[in-house]
ModelCIF file with pLDDT and N, C-alpha, C, O atoms, coordinates in Angstrom:
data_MODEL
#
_entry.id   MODEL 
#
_entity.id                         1 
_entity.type                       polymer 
_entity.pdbx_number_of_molecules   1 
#
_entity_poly.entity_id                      1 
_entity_poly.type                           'polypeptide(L)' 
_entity_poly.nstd_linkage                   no 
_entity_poly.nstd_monomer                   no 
_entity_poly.pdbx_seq_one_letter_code       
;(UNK)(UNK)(UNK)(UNK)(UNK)(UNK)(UNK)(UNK)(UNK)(UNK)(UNK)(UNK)(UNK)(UNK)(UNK)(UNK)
(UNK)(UNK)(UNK)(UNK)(UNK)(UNK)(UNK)(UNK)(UNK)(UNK)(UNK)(UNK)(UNK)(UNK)(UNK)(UNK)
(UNK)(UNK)(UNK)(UNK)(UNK)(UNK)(UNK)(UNK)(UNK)(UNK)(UNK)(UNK)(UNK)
;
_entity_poly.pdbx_seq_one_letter_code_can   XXXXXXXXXXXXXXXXXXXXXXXXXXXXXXXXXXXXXXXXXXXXX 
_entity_poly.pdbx_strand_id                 A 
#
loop_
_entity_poly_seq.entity_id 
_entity_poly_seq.num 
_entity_poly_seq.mon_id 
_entity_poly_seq.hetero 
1 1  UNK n 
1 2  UNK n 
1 3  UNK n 
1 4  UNK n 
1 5  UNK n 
1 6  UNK n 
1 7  UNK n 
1 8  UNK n 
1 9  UNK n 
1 10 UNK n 
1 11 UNK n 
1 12 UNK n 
1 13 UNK n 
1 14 UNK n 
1 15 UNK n 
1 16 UNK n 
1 17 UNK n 
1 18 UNK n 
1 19 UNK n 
1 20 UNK n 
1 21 UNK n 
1 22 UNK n 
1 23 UNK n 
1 24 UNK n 
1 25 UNK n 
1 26 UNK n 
1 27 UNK n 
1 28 UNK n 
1 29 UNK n 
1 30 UNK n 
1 31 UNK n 
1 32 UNK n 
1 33 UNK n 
1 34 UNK n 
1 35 UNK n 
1 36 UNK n 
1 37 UNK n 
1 38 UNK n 
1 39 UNK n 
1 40 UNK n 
1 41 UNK n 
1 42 UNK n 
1 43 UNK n 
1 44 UNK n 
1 45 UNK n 
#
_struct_asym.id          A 
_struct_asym.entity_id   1 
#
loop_
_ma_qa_metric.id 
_ma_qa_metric.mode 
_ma_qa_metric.name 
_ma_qa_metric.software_group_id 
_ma_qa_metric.type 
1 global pLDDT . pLDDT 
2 local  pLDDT . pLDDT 
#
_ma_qa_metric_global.metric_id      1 
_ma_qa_metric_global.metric_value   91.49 
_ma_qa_metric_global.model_id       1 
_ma_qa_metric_global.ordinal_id     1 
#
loop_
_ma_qa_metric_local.label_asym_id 
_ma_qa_metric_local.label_comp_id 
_ma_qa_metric_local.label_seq_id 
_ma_qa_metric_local.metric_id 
_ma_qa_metric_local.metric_value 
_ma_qa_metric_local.model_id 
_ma_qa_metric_local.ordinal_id 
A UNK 1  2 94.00 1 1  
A UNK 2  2 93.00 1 2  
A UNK 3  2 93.00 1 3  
A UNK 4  2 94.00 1 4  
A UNK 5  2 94.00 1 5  
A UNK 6  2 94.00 1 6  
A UNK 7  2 96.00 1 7  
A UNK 8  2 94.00 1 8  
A UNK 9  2 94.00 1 9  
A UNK 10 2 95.00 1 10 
A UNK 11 2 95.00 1 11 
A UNK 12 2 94.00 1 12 
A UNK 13 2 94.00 1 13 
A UNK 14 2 93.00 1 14 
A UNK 15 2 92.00 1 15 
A UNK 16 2 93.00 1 16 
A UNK 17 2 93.00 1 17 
A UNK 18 2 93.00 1 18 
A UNK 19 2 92.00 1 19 
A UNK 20 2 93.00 1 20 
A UNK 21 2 93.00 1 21 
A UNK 22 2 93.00 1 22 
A UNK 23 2 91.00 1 23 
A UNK 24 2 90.00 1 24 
A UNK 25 2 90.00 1 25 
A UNK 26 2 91.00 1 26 
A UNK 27 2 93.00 1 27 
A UNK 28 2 92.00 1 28 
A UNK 29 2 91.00 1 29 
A UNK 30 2 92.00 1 30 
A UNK 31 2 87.00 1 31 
A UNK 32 2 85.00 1 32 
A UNK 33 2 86.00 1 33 
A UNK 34 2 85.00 1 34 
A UNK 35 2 85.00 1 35 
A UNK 36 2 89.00 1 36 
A UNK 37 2 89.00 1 37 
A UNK 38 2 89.00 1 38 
A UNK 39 2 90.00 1 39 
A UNK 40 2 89.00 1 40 
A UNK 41 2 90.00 1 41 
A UNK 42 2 90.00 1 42 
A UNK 43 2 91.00 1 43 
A UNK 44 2 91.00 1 44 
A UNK 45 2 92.00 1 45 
#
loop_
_atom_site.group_PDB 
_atom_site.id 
_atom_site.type_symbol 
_atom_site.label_atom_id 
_atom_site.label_alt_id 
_atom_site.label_comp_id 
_atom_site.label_asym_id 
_atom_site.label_entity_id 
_atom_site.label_seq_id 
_atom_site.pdbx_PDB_ins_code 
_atom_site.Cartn_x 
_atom_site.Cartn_y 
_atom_site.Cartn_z 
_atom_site.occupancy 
_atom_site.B_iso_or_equiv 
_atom_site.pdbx_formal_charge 
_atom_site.auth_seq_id 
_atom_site.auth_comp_id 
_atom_site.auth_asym_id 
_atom_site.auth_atom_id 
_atom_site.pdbx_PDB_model_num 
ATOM 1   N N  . UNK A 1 1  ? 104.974 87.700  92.723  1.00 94.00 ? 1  UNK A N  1 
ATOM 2   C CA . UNK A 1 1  ? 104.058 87.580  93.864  1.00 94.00 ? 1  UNK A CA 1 
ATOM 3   C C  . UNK A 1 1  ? 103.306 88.885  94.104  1.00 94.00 ? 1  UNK A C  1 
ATOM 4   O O  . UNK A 1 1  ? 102.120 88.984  94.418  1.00 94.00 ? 1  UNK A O  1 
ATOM 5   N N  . UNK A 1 2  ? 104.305 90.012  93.878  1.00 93.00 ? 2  UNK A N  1 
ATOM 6   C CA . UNK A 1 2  ? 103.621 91.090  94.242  1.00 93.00 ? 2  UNK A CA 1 
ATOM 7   C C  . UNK A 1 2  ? 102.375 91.407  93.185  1.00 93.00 ? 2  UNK A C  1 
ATOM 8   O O  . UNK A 1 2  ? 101.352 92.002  93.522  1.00 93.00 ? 2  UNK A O  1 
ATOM 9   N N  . UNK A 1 3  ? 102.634 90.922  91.892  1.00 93.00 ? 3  UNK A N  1 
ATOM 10  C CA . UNK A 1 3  ? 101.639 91.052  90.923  1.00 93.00 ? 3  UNK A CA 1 
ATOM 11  C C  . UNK A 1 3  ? 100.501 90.632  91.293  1.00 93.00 ? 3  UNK A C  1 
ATOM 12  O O  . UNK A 1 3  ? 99.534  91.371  91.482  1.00 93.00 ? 3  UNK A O  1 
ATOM 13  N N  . UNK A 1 4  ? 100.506 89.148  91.463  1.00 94.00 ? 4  UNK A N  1 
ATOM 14  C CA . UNK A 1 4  ? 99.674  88.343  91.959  1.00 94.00 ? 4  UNK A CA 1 
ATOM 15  C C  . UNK A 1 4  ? 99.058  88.900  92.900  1.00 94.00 ? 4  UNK A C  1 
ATOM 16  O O  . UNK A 1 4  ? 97.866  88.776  92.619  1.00 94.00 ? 4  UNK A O  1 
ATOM 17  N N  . UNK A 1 5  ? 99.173  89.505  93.964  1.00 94.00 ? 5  UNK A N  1 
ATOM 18  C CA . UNK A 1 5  ? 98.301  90.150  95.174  1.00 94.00 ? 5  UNK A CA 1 
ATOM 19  C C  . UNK A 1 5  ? 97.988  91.308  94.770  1.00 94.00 ? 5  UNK A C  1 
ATOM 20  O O  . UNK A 1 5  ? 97.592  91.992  95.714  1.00 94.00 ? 5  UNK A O  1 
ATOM 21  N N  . UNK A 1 6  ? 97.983  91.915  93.670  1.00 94.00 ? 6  UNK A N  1 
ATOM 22  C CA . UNK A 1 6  ? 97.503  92.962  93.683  1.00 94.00 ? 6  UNK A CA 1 
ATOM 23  C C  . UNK A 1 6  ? 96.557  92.564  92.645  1.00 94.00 ? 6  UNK A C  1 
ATOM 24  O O  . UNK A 1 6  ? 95.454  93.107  92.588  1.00 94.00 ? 6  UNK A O  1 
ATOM 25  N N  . UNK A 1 7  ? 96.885  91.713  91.872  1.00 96.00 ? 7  UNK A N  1 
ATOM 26  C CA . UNK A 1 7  ? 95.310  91.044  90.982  1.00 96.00 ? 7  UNK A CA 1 
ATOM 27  C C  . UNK A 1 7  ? 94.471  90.509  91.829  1.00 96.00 ? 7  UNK A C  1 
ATOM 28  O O  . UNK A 1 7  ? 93.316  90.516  91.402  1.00 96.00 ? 7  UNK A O  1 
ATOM 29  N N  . UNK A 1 8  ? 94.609  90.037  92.890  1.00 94.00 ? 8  UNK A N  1 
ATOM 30  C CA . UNK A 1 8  ? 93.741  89.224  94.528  1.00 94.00 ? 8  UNK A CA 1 
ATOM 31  C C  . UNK A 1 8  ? 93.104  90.623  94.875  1.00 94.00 ? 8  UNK A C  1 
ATOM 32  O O  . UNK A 1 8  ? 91.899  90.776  94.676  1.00 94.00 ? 8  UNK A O  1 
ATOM 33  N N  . UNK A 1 9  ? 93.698  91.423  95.272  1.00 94.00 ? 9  UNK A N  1 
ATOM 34  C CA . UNK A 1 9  ? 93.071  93.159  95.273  1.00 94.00 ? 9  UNK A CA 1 
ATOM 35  C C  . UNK A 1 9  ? 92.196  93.418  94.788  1.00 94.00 ? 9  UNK A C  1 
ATOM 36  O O  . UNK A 1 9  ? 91.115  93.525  95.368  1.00 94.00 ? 9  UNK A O  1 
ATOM 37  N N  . UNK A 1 10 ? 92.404  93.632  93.384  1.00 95.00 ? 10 UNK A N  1 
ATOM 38  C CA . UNK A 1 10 ? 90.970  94.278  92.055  1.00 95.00 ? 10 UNK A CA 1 
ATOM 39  C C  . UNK A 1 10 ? 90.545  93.179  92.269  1.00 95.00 ? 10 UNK A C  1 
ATOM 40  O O  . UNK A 1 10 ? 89.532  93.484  92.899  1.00 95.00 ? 10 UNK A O  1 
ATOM 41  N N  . UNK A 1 11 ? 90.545  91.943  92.219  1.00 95.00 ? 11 UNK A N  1 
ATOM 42  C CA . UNK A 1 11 ? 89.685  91.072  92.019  1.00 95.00 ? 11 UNK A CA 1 
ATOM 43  C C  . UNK A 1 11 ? 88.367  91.326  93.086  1.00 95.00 ? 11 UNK A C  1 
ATOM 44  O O  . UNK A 1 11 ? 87.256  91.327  92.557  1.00 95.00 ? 11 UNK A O  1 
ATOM 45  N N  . UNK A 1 12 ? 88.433  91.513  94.365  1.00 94.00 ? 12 UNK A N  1 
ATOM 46  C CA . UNK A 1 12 ? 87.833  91.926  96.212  1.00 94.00 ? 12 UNK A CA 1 
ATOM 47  C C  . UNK A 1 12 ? 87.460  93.417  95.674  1.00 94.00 ? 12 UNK A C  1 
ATOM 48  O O  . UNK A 1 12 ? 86.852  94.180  96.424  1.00 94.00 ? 12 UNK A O  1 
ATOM 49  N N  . UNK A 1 13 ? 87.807  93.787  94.460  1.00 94.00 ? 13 UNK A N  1 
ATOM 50  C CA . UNK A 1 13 ? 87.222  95.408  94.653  1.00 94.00 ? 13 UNK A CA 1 
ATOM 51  C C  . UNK A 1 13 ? 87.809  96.451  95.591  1.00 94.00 ? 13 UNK A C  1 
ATOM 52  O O  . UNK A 1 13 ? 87.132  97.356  96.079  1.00 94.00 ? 13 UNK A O  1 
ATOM 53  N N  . UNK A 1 14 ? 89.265  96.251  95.842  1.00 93.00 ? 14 UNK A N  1 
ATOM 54  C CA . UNK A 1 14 ? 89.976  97.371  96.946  1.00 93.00 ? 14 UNK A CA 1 
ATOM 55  C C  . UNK A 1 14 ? 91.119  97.698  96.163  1.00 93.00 ? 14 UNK A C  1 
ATOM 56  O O  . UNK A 1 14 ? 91.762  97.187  95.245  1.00 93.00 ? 14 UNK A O  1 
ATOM 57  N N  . UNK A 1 15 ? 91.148  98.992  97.025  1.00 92.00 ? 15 UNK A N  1 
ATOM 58  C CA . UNK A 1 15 ? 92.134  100.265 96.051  1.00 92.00 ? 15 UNK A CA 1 
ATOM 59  C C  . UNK A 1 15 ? 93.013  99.953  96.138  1.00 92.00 ? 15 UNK A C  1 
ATOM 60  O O  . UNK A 1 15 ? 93.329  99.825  97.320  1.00 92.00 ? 15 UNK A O  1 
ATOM 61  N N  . UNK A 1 16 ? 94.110  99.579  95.137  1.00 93.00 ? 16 UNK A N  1 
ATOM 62  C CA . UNK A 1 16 ? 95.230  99.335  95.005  1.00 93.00 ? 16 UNK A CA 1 
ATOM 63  C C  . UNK A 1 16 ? 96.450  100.038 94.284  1.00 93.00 ? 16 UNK A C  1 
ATOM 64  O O  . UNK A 1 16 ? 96.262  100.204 93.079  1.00 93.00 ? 16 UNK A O  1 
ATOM 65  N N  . UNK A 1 17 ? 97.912  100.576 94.876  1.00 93.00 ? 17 UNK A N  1 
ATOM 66  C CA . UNK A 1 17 ? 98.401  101.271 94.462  1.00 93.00 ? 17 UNK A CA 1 
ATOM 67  C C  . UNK A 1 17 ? 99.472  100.926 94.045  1.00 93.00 ? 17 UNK A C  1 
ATOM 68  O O  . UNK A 1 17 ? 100.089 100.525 95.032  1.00 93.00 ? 17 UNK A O  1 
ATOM 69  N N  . UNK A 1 18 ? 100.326 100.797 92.827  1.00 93.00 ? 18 UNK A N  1 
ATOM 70  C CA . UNK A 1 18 ? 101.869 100.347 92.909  1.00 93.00 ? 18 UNK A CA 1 
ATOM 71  C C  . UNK A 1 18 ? 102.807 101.681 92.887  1.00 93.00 ? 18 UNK A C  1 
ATOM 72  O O  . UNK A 1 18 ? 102.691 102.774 92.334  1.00 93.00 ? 18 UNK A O  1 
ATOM 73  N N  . UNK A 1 19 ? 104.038 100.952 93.954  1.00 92.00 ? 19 UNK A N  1 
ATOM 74  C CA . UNK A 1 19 ? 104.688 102.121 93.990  1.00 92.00 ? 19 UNK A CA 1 
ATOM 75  C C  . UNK A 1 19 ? 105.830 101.568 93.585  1.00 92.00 ? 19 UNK A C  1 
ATOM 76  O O  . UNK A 1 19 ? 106.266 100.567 94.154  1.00 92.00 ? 19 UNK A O  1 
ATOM 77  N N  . UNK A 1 20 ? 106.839 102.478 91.949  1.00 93.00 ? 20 UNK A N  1 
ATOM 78  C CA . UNK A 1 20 ? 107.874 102.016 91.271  1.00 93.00 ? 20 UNK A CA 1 
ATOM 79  C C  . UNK A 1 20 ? 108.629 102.498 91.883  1.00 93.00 ? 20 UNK A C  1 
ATOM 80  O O  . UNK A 1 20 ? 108.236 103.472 92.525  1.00 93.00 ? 20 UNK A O  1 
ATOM 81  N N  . UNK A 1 21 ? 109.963 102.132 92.009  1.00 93.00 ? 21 UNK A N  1 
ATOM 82  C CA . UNK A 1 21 ? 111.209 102.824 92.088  1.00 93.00 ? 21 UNK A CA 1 
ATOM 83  C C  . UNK A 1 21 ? 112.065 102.654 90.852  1.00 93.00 ? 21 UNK A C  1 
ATOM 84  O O  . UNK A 1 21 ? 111.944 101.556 90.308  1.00 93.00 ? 21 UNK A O  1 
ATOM 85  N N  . UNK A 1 22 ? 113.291 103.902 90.039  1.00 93.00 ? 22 UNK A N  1 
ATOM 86  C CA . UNK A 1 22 ? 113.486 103.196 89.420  1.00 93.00 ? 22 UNK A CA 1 
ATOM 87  C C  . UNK A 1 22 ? 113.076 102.073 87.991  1.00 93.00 ? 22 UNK A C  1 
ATOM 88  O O  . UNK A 1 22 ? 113.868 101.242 87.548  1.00 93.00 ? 22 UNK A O  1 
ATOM 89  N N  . UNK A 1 23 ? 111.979 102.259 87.574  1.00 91.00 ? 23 UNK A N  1 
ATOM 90  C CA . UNK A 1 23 ? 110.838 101.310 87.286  1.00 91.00 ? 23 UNK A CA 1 
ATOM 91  C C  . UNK A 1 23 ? 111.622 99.638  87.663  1.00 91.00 ? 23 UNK A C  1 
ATOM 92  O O  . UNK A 1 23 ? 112.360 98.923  86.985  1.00 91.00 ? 23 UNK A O  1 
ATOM 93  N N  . UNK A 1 24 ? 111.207 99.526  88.665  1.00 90.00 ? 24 UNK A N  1 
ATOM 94  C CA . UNK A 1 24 ? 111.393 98.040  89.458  1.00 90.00 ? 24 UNK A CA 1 
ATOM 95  C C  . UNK A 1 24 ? 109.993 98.508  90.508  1.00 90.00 ? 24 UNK A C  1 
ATOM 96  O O  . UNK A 1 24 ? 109.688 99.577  91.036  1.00 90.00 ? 24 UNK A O  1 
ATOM 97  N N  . UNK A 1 25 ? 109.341 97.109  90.498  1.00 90.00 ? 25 UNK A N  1 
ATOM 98  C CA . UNK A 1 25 ? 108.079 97.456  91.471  1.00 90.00 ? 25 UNK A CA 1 
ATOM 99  C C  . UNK A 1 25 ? 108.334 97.149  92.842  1.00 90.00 ? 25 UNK A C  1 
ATOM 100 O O  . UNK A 1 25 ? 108.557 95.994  93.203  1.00 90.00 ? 25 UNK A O  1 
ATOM 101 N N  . UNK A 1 26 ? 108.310 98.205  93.693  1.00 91.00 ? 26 UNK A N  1 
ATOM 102 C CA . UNK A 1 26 ? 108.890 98.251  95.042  1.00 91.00 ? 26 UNK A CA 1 
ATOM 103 C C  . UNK A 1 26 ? 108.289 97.911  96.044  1.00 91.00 ? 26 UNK A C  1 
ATOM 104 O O  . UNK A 1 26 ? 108.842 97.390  97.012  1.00 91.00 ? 26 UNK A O  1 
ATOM 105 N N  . UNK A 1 27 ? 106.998 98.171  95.954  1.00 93.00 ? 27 UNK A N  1 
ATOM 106 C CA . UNK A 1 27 ? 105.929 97.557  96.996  1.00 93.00 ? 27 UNK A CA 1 
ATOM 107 C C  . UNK A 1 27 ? 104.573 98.012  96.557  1.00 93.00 ? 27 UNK A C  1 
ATOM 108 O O  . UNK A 1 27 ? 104.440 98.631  95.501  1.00 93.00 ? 27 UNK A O  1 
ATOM 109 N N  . UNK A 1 28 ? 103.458 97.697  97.416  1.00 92.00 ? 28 UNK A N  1 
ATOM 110 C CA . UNK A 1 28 ? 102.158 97.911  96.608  1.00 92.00 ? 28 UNK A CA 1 
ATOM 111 C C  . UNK A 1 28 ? 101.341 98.532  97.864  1.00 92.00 ? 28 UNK A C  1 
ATOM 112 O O  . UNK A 1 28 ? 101.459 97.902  98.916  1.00 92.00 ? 28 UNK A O  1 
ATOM 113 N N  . UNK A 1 29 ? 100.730 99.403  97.877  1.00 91.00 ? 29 UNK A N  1 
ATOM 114 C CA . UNK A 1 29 ? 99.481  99.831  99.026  1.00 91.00 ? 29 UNK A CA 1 
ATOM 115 C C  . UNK A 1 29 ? 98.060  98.907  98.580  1.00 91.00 ? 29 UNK A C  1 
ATOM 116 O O  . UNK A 1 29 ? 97.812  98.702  97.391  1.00 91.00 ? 29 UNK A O  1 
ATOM 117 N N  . UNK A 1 30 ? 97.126  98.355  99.752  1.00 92.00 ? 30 UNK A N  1 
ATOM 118 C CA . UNK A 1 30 ? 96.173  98.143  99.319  1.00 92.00 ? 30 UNK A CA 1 
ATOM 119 C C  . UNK A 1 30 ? 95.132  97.992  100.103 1.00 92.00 ? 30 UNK A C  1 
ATOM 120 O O  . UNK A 1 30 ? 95.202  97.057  100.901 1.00 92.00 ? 30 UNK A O  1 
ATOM 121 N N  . UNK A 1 31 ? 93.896  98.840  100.107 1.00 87.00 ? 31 UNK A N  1 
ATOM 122 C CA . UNK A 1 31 ? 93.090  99.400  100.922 1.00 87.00 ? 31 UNK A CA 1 
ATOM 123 C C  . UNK A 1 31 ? 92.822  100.785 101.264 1.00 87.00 ? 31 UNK A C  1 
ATOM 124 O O  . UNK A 1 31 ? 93.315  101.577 100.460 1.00 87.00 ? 31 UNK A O  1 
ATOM 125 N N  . UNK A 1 32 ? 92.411  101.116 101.883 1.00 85.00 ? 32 UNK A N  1 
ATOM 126 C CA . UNK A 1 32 ? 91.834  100.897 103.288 1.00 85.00 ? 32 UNK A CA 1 
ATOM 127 C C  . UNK A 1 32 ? 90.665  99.933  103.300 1.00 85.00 ? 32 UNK A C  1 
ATOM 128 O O  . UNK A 1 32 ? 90.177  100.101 102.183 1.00 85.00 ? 32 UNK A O  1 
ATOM 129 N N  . UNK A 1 33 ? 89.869  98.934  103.980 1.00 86.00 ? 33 UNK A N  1 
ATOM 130 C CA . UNK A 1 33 ? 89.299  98.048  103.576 1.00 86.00 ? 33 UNK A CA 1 
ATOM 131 C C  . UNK A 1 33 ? 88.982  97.242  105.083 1.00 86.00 ? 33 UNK A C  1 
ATOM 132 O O  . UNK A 1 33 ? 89.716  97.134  106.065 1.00 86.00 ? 33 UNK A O  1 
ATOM 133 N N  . UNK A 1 34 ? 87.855  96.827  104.894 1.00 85.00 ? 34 UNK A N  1 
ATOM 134 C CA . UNK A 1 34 ? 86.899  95.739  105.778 1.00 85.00 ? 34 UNK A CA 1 
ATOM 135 C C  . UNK A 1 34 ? 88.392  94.724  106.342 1.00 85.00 ? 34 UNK A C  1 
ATOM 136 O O  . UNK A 1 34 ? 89.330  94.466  105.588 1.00 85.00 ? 34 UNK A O  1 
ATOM 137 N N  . UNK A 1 35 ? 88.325  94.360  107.516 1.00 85.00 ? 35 UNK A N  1 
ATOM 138 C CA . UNK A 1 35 ? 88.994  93.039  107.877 1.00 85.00 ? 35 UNK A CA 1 
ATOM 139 C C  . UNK A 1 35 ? 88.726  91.950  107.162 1.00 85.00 ? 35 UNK A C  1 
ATOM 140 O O  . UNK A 1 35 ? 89.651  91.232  106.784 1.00 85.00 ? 35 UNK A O  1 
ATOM 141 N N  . UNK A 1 36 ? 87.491  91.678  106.882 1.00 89.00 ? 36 UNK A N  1 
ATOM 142 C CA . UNK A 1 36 ? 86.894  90.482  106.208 1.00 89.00 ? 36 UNK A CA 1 
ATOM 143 C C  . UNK A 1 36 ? 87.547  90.246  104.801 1.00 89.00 ? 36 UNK A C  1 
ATOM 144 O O  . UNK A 1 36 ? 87.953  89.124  104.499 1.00 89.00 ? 36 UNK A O  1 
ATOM 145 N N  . UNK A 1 37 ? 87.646  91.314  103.943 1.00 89.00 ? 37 UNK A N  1 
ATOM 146 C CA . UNK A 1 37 ? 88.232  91.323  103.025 1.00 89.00 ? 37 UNK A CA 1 
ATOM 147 C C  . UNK A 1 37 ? 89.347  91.039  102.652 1.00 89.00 ? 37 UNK A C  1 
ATOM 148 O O  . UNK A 1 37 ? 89.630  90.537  101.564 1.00 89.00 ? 37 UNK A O  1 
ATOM 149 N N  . UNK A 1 38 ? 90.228  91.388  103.685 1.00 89.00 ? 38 UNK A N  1 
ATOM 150 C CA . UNK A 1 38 ? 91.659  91.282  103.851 1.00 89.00 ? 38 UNK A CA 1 
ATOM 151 C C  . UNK A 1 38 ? 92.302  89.828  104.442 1.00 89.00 ? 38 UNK A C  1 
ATOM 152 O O  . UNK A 1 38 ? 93.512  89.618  104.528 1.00 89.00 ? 38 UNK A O  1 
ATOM 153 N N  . UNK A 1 39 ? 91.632  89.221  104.689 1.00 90.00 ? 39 UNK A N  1 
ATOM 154 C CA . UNK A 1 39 ? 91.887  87.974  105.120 1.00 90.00 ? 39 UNK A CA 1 
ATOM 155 C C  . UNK A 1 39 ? 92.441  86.964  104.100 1.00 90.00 ? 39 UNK A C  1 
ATOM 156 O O  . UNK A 1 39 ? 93.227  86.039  104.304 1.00 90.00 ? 39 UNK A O  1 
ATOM 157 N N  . UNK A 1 40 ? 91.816  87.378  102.885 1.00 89.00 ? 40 UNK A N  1 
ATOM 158 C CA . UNK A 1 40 ? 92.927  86.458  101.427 1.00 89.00 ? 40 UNK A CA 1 
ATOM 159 C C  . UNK A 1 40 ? 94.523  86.791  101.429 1.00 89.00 ? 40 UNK A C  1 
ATOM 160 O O  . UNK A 1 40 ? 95.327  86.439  100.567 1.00 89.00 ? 40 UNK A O  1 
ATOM 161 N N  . UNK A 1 41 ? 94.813  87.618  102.705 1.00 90.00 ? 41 UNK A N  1 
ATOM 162 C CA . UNK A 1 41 ? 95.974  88.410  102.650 1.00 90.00 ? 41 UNK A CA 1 
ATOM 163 C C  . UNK A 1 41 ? 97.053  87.397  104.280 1.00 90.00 ? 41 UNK A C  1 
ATOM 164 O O  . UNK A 1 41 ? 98.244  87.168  104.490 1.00 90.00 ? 41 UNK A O  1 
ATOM 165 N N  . UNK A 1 42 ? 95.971  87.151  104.900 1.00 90.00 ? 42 UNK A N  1 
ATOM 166 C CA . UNK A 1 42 ? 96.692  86.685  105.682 1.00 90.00 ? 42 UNK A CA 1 
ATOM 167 C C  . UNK A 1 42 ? 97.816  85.488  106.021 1.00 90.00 ? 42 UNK A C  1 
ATOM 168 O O  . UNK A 1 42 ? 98.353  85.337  107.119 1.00 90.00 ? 42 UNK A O  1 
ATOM 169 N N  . UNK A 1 43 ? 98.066  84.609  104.737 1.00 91.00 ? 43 UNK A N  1 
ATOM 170 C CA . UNK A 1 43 ? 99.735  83.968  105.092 1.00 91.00 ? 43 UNK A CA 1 
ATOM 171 C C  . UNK A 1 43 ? 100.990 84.964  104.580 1.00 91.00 ? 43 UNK A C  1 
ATOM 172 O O  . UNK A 1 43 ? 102.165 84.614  104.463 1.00 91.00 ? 43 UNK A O  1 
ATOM 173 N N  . UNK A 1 44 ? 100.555 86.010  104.364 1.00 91.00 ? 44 UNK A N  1 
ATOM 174 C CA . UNK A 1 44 ? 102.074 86.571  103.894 1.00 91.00 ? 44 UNK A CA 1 
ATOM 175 C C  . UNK A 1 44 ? 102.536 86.884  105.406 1.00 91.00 ? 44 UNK A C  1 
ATOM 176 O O  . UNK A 1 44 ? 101.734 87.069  106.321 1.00 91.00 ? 44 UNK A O  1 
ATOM 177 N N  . UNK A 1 45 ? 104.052 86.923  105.557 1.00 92.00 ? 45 UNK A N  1 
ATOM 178 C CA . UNK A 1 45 ? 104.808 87.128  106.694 1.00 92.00 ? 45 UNK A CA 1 
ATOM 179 C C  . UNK A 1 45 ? 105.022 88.562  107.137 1.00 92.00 ? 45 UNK A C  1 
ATOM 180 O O  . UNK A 1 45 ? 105.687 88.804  108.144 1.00 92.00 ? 45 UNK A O  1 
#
């Protein structure tokens, strides 16, 4: 999933960062960015 939203990311053209731990992918930064943009983002919990 986390992959997946960060290909939804580059896809919108916003900066996206993965952060490993471990190499296991731990979470992802993405933005700073328009509200409008970010709205493909809004059912995650």
């Amino acid at each position: 999933e986390m992959l997946d939203l960060i290909q939804k990311a580059k896809d919108l053209n916003l900066n996206v960062v993965k952060i490993v731990d471990y190499d296991h992918l731990t979470a992802i930064a993405i933005g700073p960015a328009d509200k409008e943009k970010l709205k493909v983002f809004k059912d995650l919990p």
